[in-house]
N, C-alpha and C. Protein backbone atom coordinates (compact mmCIF):
# COMPACT_ATOMS: atom_id res chain seq x y z
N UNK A 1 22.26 -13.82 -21.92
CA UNK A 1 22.16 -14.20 -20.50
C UNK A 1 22.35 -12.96 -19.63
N UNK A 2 21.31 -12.99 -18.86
CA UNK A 2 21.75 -11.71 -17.53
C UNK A 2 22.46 -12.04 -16.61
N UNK A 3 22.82 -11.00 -15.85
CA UNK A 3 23.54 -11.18 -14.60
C UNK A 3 22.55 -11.75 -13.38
N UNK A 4 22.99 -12.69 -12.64
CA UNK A 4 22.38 -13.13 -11.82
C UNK A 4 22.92 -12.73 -10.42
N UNK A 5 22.21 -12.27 -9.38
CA UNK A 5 22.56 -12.13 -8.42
C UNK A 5 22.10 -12.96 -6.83
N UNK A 6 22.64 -13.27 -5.95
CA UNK A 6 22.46 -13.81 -4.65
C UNK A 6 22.35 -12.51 -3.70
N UNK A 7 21.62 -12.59 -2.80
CA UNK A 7 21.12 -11.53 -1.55
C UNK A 7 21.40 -12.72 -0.87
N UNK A 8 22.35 -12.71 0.12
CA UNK A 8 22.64 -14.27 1.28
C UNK A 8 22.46 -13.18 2.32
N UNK A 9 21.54 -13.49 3.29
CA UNK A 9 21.42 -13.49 4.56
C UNK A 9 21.94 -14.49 5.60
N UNK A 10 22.66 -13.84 6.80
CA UNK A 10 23.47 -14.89 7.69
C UNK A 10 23.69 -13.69 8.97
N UNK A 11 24.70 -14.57 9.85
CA UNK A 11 25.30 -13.91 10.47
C UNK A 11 26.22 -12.71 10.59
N UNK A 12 26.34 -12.86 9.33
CA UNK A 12 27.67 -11.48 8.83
C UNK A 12 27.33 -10.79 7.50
N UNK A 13 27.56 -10.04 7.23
CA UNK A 13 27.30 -9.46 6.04
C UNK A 13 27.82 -8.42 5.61
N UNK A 14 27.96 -7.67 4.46
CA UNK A 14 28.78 -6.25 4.29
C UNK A 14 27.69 -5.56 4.57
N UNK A 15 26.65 -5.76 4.78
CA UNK A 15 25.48 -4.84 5.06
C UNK A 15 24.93 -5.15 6.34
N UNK A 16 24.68 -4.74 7.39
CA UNK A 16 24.18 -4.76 8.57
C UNK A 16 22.57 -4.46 8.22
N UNK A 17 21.44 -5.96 8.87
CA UNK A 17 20.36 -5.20 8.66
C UNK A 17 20.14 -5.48 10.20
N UNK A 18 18.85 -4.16 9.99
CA UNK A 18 17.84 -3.46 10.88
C UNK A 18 16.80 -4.05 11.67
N UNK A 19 16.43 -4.42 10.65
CA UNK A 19 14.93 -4.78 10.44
C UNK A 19 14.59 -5.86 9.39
N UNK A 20 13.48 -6.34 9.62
CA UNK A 20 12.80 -7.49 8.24
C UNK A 20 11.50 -7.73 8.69
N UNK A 21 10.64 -7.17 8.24
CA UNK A 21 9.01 -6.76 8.44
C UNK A 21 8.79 -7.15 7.27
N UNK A 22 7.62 -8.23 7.45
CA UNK A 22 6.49 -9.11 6.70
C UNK A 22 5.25 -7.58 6.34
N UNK A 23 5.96 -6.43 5.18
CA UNK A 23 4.48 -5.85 4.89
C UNK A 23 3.35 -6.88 4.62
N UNK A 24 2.69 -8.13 3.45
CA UNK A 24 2.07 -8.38 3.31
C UNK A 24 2.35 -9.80 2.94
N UNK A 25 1.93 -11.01 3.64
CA UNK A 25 1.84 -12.39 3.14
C UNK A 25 3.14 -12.59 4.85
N UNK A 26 3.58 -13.95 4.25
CA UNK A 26 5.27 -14.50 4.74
C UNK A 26 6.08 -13.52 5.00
N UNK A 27 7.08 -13.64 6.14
CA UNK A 27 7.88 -12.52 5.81
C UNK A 27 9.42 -13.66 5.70
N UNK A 28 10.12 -13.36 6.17
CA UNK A 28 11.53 -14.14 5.62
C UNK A 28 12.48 -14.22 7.44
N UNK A 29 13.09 -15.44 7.42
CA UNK A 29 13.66 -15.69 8.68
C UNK A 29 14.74 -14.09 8.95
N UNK A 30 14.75 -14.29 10.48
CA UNK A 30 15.36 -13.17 10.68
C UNK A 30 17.05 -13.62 10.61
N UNK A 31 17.83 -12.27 10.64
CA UNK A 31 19.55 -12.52 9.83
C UNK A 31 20.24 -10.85 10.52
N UNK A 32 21.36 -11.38 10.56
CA UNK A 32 22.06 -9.57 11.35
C UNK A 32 22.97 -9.18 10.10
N UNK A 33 23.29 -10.07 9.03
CA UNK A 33 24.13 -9.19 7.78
C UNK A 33 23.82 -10.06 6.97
N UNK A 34 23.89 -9.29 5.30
CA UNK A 34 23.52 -9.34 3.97
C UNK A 34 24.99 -9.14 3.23
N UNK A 35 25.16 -10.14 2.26
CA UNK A 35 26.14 -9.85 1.42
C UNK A 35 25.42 -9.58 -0.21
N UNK A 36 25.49 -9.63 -1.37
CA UNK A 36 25.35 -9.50 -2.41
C UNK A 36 26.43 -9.85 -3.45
N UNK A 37 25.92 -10.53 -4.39
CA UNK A 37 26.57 -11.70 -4.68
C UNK A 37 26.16 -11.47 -6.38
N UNK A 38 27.42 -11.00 -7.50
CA UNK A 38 27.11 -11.21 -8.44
C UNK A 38 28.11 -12.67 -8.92
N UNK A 39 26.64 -13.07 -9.18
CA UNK A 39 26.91 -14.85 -9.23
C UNK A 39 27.86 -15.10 -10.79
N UNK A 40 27.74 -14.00 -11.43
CA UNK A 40 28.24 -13.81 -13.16
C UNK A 40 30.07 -13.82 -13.26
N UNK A 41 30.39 -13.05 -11.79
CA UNK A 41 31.69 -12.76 -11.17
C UNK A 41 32.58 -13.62 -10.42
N UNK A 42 31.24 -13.91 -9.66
CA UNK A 42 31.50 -14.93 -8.47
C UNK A 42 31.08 -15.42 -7.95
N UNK A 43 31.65 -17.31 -7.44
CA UNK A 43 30.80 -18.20 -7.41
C UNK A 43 30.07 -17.86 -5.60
N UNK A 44 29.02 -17.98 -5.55
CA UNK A 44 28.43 -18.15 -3.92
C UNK A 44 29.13 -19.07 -3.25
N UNK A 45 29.59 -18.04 -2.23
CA UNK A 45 30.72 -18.58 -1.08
C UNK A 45 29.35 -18.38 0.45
N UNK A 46 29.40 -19.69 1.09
CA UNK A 46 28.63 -20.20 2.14
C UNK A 46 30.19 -19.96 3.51
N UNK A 47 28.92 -19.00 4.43
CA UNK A 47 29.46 -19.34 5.52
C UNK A 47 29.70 -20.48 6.14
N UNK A 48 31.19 -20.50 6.67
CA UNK A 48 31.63 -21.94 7.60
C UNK A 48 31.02 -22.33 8.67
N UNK A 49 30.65 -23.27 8.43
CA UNK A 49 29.46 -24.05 9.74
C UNK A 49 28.59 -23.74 9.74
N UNK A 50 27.85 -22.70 8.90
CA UNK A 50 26.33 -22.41 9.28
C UNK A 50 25.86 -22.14 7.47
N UNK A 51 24.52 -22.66 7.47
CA UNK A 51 23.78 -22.64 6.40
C UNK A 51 22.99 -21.37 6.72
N UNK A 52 23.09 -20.02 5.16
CA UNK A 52 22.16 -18.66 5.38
C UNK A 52 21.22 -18.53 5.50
N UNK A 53 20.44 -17.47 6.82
CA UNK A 53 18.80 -17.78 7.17
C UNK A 53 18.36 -17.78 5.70
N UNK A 54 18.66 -17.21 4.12
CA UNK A 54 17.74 -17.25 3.14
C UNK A 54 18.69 -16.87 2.20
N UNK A 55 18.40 -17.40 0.77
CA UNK A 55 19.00 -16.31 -0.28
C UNK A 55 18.39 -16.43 -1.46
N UNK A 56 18.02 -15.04 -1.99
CA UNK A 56 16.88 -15.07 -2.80
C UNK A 56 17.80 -14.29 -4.04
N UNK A 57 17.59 -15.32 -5.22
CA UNK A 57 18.14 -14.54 -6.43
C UNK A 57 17.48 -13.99 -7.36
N UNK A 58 18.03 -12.67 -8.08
CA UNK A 58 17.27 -11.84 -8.97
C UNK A 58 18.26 -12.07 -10.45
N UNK A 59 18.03 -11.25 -11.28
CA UNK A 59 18.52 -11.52 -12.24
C UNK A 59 18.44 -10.10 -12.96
N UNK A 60 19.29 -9.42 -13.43
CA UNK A 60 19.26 -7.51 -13.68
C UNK A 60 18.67 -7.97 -15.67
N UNK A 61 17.42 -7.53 -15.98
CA UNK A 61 16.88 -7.56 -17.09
C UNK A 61 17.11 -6.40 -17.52
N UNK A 62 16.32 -6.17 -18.75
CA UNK A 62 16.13 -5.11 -20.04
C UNK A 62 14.76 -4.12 -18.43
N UNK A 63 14.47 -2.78 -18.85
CA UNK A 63 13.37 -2.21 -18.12
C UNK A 63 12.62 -2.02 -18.61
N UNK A 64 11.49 -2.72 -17.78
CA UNK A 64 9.92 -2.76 -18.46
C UNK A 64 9.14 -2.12 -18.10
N UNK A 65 7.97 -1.66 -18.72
CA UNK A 65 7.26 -0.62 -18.49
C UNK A 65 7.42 0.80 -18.83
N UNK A 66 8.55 1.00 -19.01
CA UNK A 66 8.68 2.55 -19.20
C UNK A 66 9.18 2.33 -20.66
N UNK A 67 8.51 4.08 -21.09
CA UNK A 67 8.61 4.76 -21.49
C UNK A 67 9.90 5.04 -22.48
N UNK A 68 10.46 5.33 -24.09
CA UNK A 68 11.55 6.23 -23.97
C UNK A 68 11.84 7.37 -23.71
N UNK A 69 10.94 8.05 -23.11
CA UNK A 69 11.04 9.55 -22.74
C UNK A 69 11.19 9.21 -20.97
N UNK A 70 10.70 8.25 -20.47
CA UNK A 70 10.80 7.84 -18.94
C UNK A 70 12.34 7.55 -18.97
N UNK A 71 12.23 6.56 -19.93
CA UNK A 71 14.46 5.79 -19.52
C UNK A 71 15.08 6.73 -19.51
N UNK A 72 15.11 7.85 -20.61
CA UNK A 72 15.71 8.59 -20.93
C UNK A 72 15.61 9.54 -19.49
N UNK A 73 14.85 10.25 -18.92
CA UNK A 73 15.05 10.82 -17.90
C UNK A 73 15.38 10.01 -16.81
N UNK A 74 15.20 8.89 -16.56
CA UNK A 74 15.61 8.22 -15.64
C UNK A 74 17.18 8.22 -15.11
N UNK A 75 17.37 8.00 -16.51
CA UNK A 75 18.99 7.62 -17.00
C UNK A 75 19.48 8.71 -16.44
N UNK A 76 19.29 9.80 -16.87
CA UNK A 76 19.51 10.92 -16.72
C UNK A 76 19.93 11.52 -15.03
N UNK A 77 18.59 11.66 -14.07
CA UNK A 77 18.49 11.64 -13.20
C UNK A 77 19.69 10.46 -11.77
N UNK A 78 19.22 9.69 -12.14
CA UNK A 78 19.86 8.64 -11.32
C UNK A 78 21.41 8.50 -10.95
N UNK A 79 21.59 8.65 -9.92
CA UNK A 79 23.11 8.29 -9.73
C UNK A 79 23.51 6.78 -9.32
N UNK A 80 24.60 6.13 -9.47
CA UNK A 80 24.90 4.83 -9.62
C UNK A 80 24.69 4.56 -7.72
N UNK A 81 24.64 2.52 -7.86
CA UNK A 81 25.11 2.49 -6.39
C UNK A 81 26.34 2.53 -5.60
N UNK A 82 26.15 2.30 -4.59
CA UNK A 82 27.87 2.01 -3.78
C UNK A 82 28.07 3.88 -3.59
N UNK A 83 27.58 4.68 -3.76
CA UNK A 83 28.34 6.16 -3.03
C UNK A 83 28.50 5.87 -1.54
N UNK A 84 29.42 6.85 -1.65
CA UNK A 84 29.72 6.97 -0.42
C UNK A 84 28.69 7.30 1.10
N UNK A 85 28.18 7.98 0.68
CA UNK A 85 27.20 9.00 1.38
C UNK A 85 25.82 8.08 1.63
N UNK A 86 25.83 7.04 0.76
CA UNK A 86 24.47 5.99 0.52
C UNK A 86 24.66 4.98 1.79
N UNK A 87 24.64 5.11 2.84
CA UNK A 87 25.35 4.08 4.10
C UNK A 87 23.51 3.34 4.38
N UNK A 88 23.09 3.73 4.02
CA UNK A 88 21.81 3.05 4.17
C UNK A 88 21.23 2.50 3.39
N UNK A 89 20.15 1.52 2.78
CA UNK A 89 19.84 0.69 2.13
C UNK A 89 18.52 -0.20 2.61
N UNK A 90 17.55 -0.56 1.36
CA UNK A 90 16.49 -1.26 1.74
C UNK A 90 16.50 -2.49 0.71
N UNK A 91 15.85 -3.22 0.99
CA UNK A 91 15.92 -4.57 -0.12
C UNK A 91 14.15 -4.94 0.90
N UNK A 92 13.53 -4.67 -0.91
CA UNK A 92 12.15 -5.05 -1.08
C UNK A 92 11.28 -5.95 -1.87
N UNK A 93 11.31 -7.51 -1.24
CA UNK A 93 11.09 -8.58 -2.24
C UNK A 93 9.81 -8.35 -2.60
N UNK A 94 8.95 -8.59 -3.89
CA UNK A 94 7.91 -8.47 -3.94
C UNK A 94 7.03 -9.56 -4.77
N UNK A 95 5.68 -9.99 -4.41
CA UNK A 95 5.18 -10.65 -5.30
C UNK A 95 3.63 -10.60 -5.37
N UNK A 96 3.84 -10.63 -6.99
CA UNK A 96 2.78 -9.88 -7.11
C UNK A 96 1.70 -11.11 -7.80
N UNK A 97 0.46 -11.16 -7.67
CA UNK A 97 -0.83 -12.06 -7.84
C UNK A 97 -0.77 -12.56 -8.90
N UNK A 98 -1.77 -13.68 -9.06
CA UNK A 98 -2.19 -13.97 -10.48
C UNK A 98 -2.87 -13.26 -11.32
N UNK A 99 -3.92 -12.70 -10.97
CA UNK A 99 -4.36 -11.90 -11.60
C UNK A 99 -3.59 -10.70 -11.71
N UNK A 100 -2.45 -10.18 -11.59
CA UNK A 100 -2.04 -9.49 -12.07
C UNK A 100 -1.46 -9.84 -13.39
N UNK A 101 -0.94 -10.94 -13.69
CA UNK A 101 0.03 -11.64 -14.40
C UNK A 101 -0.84 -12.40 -15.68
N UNK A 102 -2.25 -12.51 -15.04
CA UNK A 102 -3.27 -12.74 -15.73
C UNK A 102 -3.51 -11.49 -17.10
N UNK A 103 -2.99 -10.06 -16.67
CA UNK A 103 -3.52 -8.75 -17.16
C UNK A 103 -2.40 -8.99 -18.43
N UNK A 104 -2.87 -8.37 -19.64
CA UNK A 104 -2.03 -8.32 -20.87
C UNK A 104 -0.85 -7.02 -20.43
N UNK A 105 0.44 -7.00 -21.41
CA UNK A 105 1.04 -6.53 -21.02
C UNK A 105 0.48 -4.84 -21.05
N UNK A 106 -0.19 -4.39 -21.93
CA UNK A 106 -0.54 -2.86 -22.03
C UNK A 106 -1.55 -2.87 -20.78
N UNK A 107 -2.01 -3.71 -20.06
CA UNK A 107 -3.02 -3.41 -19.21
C UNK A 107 -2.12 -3.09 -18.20
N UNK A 108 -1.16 -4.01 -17.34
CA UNK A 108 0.18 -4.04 -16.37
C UNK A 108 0.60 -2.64 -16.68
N UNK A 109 0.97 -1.88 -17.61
CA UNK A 109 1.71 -0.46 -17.67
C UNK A 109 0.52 0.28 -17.34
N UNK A 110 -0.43 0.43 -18.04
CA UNK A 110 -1.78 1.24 -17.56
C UNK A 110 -1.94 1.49 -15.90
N UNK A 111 -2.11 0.21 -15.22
CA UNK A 111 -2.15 0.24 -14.11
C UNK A 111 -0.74 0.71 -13.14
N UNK A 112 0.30 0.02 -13.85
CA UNK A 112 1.70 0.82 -13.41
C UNK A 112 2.08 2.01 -13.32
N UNK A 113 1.89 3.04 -14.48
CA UNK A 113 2.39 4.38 -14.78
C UNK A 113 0.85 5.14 -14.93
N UNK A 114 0.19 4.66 -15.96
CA UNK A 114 -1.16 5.69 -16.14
C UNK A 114 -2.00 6.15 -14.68
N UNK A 115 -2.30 4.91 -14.31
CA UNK A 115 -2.95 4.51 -12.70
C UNK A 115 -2.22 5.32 -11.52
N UNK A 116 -0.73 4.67 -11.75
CA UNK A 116 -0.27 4.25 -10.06
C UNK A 116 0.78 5.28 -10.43
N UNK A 117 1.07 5.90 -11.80
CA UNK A 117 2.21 6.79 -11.66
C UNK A 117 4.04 6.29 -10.54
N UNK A 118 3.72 4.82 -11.14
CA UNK A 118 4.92 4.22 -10.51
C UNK A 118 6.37 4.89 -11.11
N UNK A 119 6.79 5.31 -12.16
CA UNK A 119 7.80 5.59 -12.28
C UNK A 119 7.59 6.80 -11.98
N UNK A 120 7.04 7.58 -11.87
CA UNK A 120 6.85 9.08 -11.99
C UNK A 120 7.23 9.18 -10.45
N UNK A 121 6.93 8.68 -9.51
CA UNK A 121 6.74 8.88 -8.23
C UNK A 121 8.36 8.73 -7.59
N UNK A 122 9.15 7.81 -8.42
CA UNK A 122 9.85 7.19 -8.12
C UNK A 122 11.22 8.38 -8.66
N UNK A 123 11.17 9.01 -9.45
CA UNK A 123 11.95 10.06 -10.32
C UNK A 123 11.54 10.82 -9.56
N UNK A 124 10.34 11.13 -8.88
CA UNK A 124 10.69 12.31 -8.00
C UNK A 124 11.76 12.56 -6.38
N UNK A 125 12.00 11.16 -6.43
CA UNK A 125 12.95 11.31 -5.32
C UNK A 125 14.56 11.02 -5.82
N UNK A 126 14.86 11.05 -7.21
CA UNK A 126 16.15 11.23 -7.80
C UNK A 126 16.56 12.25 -7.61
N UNK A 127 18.48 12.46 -7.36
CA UNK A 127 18.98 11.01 -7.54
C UNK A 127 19.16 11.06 -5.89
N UNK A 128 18.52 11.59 -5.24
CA UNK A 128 18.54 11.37 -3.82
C UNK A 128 18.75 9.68 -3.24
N UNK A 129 17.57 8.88 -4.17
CA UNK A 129 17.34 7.17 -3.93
C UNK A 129 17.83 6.71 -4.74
N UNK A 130 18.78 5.86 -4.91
CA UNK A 130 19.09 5.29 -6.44
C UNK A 130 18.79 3.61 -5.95
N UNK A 131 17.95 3.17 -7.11
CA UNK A 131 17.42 2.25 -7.19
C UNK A 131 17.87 1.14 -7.66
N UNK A 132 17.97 -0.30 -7.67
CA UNK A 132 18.13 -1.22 -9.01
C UNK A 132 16.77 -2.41 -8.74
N UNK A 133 16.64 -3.22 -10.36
CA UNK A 133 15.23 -4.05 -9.89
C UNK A 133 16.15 -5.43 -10.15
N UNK A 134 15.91 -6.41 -9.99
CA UNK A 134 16.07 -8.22 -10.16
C UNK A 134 15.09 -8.62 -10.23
N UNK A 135 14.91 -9.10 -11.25
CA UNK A 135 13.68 -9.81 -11.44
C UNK A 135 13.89 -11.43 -10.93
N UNK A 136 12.73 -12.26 -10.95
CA UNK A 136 13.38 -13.30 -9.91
C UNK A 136 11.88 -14.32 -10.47
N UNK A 137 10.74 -13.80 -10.79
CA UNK A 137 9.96 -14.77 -11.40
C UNK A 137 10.29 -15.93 -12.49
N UNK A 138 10.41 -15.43 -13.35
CA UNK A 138 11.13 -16.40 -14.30
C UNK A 138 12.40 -17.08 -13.94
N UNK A 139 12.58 -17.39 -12.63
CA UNK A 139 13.79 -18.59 -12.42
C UNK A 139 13.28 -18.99 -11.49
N UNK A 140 12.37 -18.94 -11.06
CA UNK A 140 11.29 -19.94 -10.28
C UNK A 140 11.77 -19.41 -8.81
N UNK A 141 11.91 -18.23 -8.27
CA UNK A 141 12.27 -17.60 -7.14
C UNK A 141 10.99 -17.45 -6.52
N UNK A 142 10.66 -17.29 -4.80
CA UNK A 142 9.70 -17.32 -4.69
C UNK A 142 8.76 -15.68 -4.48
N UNK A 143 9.98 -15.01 -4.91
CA UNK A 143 9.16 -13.39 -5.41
C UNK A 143 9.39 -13.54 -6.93
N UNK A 144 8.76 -11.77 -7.21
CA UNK A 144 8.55 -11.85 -8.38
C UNK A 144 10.00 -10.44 -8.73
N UNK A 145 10.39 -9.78 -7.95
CA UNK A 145 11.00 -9.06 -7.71
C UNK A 145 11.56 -8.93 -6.69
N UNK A 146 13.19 -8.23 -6.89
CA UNK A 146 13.76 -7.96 -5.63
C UNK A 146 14.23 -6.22 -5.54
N UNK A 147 13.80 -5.38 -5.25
CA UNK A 147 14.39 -4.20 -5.41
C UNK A 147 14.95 -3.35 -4.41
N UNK A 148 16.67 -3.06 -4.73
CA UNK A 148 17.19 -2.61 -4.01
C UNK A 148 17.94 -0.86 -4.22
N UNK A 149 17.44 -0.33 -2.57
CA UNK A 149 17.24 0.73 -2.91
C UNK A 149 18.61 1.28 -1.85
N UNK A 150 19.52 2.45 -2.38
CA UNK A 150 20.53 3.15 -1.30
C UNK A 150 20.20 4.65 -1.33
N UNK A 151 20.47 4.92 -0.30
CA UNK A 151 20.20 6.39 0.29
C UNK A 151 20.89 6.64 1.57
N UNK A 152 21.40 7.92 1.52
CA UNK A 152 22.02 8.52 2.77
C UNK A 152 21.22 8.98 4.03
N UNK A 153 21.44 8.46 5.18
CA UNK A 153 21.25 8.78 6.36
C UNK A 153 19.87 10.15 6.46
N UNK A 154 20.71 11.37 5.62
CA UNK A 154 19.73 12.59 5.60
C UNK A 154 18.21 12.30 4.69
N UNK A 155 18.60 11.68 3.73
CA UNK A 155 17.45 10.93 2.89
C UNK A 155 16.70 9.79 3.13
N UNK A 156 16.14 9.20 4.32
CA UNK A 156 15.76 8.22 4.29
C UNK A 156 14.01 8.85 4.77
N UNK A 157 13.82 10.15 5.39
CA UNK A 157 12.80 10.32 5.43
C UNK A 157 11.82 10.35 4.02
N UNK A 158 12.58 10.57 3.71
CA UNK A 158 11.92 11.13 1.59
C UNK A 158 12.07 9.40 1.55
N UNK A 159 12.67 8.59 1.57
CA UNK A 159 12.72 7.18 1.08
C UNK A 159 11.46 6.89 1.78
N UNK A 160 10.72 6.99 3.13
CA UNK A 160 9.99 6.31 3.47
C UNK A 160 8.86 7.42 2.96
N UNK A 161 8.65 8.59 2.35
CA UNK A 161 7.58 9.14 1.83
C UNK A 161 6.81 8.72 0.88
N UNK A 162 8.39 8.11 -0.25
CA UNK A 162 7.94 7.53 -1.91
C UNK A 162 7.93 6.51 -1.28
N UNK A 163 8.49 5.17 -0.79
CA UNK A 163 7.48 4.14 -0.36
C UNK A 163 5.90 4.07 0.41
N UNK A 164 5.83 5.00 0.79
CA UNK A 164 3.89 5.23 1.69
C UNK A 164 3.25 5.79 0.28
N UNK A 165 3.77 6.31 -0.28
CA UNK A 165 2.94 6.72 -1.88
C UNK A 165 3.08 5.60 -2.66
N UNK A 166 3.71 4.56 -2.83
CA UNK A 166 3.82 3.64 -3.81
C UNK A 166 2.95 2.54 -2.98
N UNK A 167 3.11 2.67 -1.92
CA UNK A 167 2.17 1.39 -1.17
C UNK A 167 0.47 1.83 -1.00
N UNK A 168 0.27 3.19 -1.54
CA UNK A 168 -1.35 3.08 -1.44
C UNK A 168 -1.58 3.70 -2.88
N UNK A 169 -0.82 2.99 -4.20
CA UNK A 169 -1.78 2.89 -5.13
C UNK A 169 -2.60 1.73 -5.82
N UNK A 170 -3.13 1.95 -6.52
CA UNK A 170 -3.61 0.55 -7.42
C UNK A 170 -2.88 -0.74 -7.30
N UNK A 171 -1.97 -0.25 -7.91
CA UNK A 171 -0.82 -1.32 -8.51
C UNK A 171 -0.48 -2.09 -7.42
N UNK A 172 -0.42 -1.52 -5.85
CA UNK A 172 0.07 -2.69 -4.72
C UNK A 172 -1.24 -3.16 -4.48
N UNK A 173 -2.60 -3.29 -4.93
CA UNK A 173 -3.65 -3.98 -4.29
C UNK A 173 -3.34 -5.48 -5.01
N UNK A 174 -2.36 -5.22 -5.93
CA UNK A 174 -2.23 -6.84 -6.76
C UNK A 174 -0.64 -7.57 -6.42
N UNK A 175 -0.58 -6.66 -5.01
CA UNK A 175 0.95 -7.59 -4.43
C UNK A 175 0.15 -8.27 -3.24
N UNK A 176 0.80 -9.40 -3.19
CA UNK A 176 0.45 -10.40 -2.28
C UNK A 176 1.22 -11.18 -1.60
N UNK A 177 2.44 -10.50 -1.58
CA UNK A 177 3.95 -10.76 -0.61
C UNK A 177 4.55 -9.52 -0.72
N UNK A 178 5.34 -8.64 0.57
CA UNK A 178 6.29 -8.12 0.28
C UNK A 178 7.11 -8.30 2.19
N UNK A 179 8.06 -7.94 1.87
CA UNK A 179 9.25 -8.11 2.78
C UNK A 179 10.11 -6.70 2.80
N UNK A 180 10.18 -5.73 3.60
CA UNK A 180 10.72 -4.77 3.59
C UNK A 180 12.09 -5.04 4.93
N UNK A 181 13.46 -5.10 4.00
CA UNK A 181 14.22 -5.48 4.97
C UNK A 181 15.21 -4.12 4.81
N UNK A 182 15.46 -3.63 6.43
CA UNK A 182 16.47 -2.15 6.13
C UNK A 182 17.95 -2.55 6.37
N UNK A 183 18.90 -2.08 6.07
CA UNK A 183 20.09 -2.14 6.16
C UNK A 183 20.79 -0.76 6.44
N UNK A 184 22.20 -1.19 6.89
CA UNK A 184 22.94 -0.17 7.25
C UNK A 184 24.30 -0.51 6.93
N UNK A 185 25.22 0.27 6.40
CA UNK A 185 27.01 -0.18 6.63
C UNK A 185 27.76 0.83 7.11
């Protein structure tokens, strides 16, 4: 069993968001704080008197697509979340088509890494961005992914560089929801 997690949007949150821009499809009701919620730890606690504009759960899997020479540098590269210095933060739901899902699994990496150079792109902004993914399809969530990203104040220009490079390759012509919500603490 994986760890399951809650993203509750409401009135309050340990995370102050920004923003919540509909990139492509639905976008998600608007909310002024985000908590995060490992559901494995602890049970989801609901604000008093008010039901959360949304909460979308992921679930932390095995990593797919890559490489052992990719994990291995990944691993490598990456610094954990929660630093200090990381006061900023994005949470990027995503979902991606049928026909993507339609594609066998060696076709999905082809187009992921061979194509779209998704991890590659993504290691180049380590450990400046440190990343984590939730997967959220297989529990009947209405993305297919939730990925949340922290970075410091000085780094967020480079955060929005590797997102404008990841949003015009291949691989996003087969997303058909995403939600780019920013945060701050």
């Amino acid at each position: 069993m994986h760890n399951q997690f809650a993203f509750t949007a409401g009135r309050t949150g340990t995370w102050r968001i920004s923003s919540i821009d509909a990139v492509r499809g639905a976008g998600l009701e608007p909310a002024a704080g985000l908590d995060i919620t490992d559901l494995s730890a602890t049970p989801l606690v609901r604000e008093q008197g008010s039901a959360p504009a949304w909460v979308l759960l992921g679930t932390v899997s095995n990593v797919r697509y890559a490489t052992r020479p990719e994990l291995t540098e990944m691993r490598a590269k990456q610094e954990g979340l929660g630093r200090p210095n990381a006061r900023r933060a994005a949470l990027i739901p995503i979902k991606k088509s049928a026909a993507w899902w339609d594609l066998a699994q060696d076709e999905r990496r082809a187009i992921f890494e061979e194509t779209s150079h998704h991890t590659a792109i993504g290691m180049e902004y380590l450990p400046a961005v440190a990343r984590k993914l939730f997967h959220s399809r297989d529990i009947g969530e209405p993305f297919d992914f939730l990925t949340w990203f922290e970075f410091a104040a000085d780094d967020a220009a480079a955060f929005e560089h590797m997102v404008g490079r990841l949003r015009a390759t291949r691989e996003w012509t087969y997303v058909e929801r995403e939600v780019d919500i920013r945060l701050e603490r």
